[in-house]
ModelCIF file with pLDDT and N, C-alpha, C, O atoms, coordinates in Angstrom:
data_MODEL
#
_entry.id   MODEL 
#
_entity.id                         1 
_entity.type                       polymer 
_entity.pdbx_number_of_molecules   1 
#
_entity_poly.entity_id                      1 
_entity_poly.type                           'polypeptide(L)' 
_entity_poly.nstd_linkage                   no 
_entity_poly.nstd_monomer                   no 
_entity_poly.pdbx_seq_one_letter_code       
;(UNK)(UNK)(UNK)(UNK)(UNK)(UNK)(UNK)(UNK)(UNK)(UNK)(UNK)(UNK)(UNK)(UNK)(UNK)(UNK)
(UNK)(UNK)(UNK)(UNK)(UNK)(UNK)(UNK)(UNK)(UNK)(UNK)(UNK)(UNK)(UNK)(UNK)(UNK)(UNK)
(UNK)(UNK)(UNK)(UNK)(UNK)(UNK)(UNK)(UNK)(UNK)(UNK)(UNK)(UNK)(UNK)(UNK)
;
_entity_poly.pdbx_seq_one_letter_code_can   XXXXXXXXXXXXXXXXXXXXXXXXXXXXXXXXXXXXXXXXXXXXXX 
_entity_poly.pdbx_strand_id                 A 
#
loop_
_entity_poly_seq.entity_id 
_entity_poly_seq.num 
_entity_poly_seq.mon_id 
_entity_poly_seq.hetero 
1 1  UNK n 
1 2  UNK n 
1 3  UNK n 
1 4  UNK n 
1 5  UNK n 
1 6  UNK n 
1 7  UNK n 
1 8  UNK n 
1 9  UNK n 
1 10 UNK n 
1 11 UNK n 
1 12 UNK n 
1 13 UNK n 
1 14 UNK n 
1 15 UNK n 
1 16 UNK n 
1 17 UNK n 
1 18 UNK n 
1 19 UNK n 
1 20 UNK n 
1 21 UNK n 
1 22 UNK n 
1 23 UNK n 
1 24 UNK n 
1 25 UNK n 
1 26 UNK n 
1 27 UNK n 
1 28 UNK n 
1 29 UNK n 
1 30 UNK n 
1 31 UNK n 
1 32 UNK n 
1 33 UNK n 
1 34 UNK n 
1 35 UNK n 
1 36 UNK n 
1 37 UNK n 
1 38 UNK n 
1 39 UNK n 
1 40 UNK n 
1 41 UNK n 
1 42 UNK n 
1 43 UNK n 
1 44 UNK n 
1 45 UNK n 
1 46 UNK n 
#
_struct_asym.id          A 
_struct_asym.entity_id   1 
#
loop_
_ma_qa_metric.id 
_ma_qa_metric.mode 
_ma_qa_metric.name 
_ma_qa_metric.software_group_id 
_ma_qa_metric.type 
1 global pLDDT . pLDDT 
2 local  pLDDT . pLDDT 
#
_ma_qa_metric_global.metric_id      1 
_ma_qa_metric_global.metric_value   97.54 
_ma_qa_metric_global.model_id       1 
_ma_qa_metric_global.ordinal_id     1 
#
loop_
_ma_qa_metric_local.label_asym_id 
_ma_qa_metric_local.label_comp_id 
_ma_qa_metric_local.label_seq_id 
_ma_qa_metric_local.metric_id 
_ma_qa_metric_local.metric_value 
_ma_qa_metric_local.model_id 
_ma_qa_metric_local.ordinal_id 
A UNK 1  2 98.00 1 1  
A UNK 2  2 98.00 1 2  
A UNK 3  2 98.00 1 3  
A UNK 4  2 98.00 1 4  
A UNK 5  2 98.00 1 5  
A UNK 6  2 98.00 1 6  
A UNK 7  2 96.00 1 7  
A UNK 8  2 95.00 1 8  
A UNK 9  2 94.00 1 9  
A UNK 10 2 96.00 1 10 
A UNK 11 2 95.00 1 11 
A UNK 12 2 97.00 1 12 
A UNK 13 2 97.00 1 13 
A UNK 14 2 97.00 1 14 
A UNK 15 2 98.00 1 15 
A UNK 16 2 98.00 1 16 
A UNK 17 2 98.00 1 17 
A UNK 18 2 98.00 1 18 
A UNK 19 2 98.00 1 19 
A UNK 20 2 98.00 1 20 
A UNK 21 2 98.00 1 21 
A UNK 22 2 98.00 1 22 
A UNK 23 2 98.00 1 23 
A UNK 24 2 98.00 1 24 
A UNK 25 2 98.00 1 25 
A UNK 26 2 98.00 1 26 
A UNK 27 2 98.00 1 27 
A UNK 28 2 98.00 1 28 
A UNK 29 2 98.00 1 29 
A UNK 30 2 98.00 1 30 
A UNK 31 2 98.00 1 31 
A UNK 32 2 98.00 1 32 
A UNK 33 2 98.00 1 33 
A UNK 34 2 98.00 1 34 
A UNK 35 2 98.00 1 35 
A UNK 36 2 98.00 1 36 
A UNK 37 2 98.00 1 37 
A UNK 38 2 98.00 1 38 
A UNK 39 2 98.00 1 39 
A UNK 40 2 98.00 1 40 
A UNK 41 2 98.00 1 41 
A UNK 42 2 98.00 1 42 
A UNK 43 2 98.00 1 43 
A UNK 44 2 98.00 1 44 
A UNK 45 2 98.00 1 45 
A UNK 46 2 94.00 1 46 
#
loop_
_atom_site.group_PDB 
_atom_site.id 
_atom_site.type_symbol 
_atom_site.label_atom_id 
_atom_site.label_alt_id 
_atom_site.label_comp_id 
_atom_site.label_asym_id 
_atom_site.label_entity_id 
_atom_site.label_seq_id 
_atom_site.pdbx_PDB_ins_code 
_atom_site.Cartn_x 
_atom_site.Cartn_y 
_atom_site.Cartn_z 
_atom_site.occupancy 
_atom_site.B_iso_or_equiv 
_atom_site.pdbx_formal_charge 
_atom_site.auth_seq_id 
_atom_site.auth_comp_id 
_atom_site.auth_asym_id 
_atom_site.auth_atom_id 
_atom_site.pdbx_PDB_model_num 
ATOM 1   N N  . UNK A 1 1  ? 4.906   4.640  -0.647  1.00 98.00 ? 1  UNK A N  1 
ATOM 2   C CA . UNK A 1 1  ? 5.331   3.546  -1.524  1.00 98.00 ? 1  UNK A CA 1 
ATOM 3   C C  . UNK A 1 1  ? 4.551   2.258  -1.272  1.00 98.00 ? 1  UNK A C  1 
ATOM 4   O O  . UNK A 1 1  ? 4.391   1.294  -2.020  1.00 98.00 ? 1  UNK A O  1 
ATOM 5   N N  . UNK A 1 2  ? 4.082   2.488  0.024   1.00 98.00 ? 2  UNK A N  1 
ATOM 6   C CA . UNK A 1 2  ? 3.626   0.805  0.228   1.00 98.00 ? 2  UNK A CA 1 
ATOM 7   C C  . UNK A 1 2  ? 1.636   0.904  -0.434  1.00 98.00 ? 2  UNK A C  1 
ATOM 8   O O  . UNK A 1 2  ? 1.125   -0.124 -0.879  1.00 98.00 ? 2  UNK A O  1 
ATOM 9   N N  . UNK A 1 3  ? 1.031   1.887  -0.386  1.00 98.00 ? 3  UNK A N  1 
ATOM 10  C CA . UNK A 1 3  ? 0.131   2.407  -1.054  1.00 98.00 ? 3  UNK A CA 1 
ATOM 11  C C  . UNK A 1 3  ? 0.272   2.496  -2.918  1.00 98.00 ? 3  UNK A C  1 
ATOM 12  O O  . UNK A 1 3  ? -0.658  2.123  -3.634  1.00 98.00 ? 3  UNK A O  1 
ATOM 13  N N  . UNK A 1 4  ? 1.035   2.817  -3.246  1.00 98.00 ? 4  UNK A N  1 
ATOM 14  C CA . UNK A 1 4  ? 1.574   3.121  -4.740  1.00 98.00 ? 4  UNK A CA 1 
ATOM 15  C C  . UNK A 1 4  ? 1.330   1.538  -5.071  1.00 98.00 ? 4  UNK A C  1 
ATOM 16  O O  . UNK A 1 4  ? 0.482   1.124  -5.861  1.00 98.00 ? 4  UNK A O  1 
ATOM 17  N N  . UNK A 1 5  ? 2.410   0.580  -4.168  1.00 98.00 ? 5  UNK A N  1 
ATOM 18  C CA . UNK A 1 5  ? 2.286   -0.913 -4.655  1.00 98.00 ? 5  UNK A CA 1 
ATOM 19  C C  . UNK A 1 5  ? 1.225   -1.610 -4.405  1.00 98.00 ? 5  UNK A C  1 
ATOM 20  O O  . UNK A 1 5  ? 1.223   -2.684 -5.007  1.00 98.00 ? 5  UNK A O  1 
ATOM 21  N N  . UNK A 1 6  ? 0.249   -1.404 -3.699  1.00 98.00 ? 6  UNK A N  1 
ATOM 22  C CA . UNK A 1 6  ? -1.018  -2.063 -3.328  1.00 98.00 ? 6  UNK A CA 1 
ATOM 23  C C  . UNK A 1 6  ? -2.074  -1.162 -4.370  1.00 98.00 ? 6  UNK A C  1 
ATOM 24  O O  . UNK A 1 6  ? -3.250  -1.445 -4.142  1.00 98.00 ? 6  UNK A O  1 
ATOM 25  N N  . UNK A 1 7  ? -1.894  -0.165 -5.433  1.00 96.00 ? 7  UNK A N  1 
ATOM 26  C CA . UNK A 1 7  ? -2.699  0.661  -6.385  1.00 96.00 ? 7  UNK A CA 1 
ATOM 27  C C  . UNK A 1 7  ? -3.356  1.186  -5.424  1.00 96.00 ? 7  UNK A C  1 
ATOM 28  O O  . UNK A 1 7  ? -4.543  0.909  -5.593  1.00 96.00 ? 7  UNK A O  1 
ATOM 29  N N  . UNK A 1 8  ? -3.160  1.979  -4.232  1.00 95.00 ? 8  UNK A N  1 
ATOM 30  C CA . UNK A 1 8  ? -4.077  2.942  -3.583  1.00 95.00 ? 8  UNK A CA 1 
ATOM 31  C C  . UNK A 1 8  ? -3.738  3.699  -3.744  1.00 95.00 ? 8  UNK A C  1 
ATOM 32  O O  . UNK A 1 8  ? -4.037  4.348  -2.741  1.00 95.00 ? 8  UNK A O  1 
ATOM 33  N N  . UNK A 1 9  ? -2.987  4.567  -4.632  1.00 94.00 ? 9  UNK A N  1 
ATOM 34  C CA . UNK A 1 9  ? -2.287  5.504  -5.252  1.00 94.00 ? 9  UNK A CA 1 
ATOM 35  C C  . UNK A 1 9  ? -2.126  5.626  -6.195  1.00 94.00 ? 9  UNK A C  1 
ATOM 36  O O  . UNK A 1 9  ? -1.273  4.836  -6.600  1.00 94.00 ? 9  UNK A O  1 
ATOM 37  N N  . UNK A 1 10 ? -2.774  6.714  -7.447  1.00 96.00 ? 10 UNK A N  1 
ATOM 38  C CA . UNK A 1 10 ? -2.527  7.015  -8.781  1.00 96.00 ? 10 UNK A CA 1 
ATOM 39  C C  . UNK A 1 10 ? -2.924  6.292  -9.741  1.00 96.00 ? 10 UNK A C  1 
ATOM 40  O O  . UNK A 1 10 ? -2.940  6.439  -10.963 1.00 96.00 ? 10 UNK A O  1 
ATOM 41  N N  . UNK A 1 11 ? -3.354  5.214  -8.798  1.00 95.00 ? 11 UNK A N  1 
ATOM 42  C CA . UNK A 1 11 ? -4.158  3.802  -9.903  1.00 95.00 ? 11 UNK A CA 1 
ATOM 43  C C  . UNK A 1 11 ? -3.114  3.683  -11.286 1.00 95.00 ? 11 UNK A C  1 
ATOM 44  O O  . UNK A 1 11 ? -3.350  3.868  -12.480 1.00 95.00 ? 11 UNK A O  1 
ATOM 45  N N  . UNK A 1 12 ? -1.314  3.121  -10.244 1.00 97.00 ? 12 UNK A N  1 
ATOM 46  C CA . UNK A 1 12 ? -0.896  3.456  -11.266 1.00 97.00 ? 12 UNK A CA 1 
ATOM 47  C C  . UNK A 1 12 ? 0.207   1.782  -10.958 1.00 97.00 ? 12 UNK A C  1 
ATOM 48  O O  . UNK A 1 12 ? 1.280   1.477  -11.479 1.00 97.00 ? 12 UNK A O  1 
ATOM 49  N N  . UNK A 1 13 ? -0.401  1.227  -10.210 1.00 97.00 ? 13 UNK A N  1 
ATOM 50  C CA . UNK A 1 13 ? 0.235   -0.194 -9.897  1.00 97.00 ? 13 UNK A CA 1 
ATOM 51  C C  . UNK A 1 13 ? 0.948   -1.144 -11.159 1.00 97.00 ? 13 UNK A C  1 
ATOM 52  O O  . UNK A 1 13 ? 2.021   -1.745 -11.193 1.00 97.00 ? 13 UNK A O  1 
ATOM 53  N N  . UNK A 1 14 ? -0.217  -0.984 -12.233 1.00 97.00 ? 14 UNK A N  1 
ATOM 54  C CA . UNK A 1 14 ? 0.522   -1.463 -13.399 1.00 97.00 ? 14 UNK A CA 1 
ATOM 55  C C  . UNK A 1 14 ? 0.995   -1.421 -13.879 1.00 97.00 ? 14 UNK A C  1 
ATOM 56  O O  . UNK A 1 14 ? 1.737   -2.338 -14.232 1.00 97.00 ? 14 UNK A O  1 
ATOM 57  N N  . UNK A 1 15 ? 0.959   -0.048 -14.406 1.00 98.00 ? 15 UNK A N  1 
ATOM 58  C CA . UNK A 1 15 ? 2.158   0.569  -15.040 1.00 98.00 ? 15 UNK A CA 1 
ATOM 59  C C  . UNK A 1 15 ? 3.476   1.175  -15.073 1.00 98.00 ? 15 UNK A C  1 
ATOM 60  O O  . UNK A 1 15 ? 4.170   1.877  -15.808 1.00 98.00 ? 15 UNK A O  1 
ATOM 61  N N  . UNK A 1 16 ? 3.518   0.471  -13.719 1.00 98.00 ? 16 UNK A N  1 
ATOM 62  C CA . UNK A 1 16 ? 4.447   0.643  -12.879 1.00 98.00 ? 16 UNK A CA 1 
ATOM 63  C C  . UNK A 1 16 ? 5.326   -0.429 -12.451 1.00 98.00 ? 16 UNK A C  1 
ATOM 64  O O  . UNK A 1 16 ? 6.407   -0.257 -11.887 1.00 98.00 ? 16 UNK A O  1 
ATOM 65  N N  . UNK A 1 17 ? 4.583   -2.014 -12.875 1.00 98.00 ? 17 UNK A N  1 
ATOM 66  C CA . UNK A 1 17 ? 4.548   -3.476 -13.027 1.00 98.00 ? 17 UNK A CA 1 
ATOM 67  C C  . UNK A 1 17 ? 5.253   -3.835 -10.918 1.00 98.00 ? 17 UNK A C  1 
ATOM 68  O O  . UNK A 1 17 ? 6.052   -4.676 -10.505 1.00 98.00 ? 17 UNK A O  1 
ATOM 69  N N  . UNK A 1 18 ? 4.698   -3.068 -10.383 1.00 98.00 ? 18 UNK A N  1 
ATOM 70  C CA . UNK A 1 18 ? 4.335   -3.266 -9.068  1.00 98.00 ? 18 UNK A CA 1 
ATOM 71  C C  . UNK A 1 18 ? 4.742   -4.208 -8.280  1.00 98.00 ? 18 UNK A C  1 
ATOM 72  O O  . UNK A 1 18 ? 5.502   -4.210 -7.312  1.00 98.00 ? 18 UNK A O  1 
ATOM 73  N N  . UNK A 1 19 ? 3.903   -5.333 -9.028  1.00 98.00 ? 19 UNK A N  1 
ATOM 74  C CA . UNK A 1 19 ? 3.970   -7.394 -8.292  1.00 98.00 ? 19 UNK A CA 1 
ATOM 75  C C  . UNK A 1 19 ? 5.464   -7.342 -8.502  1.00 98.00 ? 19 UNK A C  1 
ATOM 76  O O  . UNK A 1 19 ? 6.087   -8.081 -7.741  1.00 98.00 ? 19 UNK A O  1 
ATOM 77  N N  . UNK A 1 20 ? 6.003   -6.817 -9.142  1.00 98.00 ? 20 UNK A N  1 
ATOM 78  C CA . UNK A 1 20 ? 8.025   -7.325 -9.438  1.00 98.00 ? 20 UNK A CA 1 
ATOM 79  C C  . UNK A 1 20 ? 8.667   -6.973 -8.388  1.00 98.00 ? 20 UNK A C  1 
ATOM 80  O O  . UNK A 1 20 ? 9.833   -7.364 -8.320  1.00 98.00 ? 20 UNK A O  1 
ATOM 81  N N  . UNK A 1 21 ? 8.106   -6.116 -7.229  1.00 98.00 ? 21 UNK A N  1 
ATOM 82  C CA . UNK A 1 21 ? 9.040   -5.073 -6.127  1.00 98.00 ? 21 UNK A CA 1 
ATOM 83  C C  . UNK A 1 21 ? 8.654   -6.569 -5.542  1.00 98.00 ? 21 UNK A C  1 
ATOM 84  O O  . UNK A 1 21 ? 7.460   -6.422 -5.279  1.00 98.00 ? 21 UNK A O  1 
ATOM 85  N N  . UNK A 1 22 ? 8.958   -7.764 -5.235  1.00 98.00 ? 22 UNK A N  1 
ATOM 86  C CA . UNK A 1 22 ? 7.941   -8.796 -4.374  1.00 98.00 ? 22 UNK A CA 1 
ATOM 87  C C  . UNK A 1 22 ? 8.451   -8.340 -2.908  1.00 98.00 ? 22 UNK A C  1 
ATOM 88  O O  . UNK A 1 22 ? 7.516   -8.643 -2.167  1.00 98.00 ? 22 UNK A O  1 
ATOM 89  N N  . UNK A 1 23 ? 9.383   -7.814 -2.200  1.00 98.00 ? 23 UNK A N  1 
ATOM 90  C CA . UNK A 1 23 ? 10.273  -7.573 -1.011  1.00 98.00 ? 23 UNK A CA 1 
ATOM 91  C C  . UNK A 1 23 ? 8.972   -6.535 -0.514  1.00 98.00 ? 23 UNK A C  1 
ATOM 92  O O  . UNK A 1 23 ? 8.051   -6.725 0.280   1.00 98.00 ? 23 UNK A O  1 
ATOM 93  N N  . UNK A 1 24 ? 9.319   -5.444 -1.301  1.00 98.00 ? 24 UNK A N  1 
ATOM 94  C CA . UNK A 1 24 ? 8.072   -4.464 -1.098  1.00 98.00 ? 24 UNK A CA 1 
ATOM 95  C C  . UNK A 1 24 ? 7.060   -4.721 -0.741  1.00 98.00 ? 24 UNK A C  1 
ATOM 96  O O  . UNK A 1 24 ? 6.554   -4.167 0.234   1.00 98.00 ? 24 UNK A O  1 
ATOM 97  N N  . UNK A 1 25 ? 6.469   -5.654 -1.444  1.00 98.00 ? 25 UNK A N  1 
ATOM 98  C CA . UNK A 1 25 ? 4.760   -5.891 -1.503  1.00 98.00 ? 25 UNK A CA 1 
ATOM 99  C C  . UNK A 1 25 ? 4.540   -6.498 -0.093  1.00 98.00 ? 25 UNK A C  1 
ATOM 100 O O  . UNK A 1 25 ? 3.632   -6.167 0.670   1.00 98.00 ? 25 UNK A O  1 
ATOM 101 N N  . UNK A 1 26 ? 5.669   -7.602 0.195   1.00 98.00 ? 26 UNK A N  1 
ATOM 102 C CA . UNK A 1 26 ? 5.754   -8.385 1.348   1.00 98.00 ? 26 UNK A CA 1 
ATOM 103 C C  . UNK A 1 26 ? 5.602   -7.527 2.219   1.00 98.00 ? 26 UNK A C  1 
ATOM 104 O O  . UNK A 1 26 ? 4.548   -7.572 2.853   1.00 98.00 ? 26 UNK A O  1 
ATOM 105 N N  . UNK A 1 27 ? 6.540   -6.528 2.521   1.00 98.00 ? 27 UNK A N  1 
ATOM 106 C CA . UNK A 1 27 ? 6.705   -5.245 3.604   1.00 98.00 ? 27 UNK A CA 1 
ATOM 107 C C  . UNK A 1 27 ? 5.314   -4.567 3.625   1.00 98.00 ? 27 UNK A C  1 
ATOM 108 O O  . UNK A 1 27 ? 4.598   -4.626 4.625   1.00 98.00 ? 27 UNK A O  1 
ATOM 109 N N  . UNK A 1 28 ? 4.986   -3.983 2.601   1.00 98.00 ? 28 UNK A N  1 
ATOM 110 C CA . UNK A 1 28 ? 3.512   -3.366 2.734   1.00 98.00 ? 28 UNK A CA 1 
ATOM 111 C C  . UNK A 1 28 ? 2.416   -3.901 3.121   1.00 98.00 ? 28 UNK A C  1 
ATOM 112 O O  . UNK A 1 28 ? 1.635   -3.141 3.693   1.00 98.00 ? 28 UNK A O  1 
ATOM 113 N N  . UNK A 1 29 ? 2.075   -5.094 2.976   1.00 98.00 ? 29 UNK A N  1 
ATOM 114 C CA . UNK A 1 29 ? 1.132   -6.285 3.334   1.00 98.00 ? 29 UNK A CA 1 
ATOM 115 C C  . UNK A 1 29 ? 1.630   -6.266 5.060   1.00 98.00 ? 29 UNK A C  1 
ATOM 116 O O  . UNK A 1 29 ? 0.679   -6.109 5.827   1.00 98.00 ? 29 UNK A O  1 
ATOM 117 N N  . UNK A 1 30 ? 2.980   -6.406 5.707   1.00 98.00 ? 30 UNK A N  1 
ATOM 118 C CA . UNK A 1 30 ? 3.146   -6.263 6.839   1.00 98.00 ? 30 UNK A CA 1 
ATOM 119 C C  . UNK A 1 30 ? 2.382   -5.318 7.720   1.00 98.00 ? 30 UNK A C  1 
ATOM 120 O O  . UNK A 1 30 ? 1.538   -5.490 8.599   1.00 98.00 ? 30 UNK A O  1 
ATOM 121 N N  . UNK A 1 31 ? 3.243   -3.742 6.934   1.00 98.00 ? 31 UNK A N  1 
ATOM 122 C CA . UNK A 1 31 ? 2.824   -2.906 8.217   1.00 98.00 ? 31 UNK A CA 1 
ATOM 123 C C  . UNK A 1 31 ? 1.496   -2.156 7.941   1.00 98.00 ? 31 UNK A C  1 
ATOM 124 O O  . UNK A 1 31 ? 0.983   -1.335 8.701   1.00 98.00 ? 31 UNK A O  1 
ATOM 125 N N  . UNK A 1 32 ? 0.987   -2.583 6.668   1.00 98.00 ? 32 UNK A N  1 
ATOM 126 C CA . UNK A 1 32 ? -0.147  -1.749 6.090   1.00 98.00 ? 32 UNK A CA 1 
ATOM 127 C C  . UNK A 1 32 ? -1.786  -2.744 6.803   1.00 98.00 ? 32 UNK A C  1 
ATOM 128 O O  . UNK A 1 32 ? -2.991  -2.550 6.644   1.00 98.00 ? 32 UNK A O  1 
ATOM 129 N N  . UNK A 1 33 ? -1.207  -3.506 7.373   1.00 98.00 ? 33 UNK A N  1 
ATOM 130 C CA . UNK A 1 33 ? -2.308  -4.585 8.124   1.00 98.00 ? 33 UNK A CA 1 
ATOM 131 C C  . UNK A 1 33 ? -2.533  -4.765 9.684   1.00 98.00 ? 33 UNK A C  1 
ATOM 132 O O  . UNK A 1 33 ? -3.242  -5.478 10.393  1.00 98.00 ? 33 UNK A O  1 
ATOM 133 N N  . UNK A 1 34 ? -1.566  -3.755 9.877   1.00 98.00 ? 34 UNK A N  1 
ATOM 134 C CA . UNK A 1 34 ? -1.330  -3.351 11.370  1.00 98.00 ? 34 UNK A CA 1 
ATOM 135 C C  . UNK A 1 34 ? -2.551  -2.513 11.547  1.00 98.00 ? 34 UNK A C  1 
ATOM 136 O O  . UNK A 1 34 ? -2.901  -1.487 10.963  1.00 98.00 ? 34 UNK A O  1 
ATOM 137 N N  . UNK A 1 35 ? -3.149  -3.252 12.562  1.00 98.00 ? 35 UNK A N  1 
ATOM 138 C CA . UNK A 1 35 ? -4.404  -2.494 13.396  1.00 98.00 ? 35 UNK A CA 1 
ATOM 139 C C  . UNK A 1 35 ? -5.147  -1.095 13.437  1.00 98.00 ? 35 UNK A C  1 
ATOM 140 O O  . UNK A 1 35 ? -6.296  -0.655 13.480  1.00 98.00 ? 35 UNK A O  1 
ATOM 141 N N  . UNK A 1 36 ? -3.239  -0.440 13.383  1.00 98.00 ? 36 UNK A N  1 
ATOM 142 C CA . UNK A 1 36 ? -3.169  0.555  14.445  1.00 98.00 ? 36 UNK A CA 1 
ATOM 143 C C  . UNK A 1 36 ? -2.764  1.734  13.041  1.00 98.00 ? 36 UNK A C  1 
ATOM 144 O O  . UNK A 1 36 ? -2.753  2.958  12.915  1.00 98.00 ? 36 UNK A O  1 
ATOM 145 N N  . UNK A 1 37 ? -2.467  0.555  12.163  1.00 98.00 ? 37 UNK A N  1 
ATOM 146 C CA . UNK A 1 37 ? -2.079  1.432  10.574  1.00 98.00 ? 37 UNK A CA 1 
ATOM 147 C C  . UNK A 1 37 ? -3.249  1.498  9.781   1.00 98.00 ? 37 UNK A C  1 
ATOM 148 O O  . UNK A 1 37 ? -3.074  2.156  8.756   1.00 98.00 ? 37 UNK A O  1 
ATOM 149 N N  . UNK A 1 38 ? -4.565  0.956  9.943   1.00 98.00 ? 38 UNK A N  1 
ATOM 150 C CA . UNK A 1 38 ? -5.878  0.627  9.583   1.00 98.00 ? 38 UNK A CA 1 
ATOM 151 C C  . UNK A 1 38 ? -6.281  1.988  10.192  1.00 98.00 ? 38 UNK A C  1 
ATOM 152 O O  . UNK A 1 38 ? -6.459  2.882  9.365   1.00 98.00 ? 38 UNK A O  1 
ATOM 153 N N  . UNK A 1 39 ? -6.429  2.253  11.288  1.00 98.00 ? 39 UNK A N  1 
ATOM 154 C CA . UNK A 1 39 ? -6.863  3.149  12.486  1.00 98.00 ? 39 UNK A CA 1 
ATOM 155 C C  . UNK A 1 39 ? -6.584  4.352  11.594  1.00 98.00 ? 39 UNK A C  1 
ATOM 156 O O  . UNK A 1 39 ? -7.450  4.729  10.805  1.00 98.00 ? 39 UNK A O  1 
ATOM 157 N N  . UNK A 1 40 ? -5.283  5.034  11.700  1.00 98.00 ? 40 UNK A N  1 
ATOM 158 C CA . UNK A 1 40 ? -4.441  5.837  10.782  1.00 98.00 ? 40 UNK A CA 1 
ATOM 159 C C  . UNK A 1 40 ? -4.694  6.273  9.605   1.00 98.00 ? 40 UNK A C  1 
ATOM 160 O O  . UNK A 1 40 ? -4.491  7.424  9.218   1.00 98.00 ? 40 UNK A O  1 
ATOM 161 N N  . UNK A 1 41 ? -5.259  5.167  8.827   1.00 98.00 ? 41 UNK A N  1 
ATOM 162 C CA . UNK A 1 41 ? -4.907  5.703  7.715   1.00 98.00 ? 41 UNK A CA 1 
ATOM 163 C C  . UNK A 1 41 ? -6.898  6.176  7.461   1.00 98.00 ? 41 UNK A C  1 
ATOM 164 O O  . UNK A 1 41 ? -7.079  6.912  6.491   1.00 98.00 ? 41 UNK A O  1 
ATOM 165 N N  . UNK A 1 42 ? -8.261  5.758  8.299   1.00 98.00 ? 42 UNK A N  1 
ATOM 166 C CA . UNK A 1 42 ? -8.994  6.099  7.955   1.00 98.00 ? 42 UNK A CA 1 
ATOM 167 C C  . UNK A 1 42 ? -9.360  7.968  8.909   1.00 98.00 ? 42 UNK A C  1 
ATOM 168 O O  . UNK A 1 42 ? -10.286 8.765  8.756   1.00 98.00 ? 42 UNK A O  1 
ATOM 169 N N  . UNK A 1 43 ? -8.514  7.991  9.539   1.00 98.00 ? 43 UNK A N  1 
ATOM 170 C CA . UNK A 1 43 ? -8.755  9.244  9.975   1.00 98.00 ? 43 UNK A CA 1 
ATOM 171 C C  . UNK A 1 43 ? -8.191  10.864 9.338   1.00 98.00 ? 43 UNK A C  1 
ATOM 172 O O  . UNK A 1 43 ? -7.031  11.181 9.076   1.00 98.00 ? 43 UNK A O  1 
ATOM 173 N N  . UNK A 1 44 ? -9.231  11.561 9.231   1.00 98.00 ? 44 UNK A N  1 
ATOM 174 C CA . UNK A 1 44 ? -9.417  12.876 8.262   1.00 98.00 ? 44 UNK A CA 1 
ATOM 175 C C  . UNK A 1 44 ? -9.486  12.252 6.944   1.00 98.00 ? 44 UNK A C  1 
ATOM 176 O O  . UNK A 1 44 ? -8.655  12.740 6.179   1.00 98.00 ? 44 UNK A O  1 
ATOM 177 N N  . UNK A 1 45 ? -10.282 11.235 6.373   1.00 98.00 ? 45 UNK A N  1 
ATOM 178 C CA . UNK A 1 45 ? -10.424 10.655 5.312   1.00 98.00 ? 45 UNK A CA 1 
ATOM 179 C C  . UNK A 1 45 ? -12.078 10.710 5.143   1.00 98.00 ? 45 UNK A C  1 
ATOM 180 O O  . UNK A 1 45 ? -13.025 10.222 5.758   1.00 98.00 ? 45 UNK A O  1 
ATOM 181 N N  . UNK A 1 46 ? -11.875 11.784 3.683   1.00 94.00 ? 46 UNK A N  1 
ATOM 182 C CA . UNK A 1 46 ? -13.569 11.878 3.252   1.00 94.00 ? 46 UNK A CA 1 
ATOM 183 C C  . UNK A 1 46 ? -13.511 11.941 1.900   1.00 94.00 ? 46 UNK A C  1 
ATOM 184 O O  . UNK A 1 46 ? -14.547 12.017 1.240   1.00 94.00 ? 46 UNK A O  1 
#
């Protein structure tokens, strides 16, 4: 979900009107900027 709202998913952010979850977006911007969630999310990624 926190991917879906940032459109890294399904490239479907808009139509989905996304920016309105604002709690969400806040939360995803949190843990999606974590170091260690950066680390994570580029591994087995090709």
């Amino acid at each position: 979900y926190g991917s879906l709202v940032k459109g890294q998913t399904y490239d479907a952010a808009e139509f989905l009107e996304a920016e309105s979850y604002e709690n969400v977006q806040r939360w995803a911007d949190d843990v999606m900027s974590r170091p260690a969630y950066v680390r994570g999310r580029m591994v087995n990624r090709a």
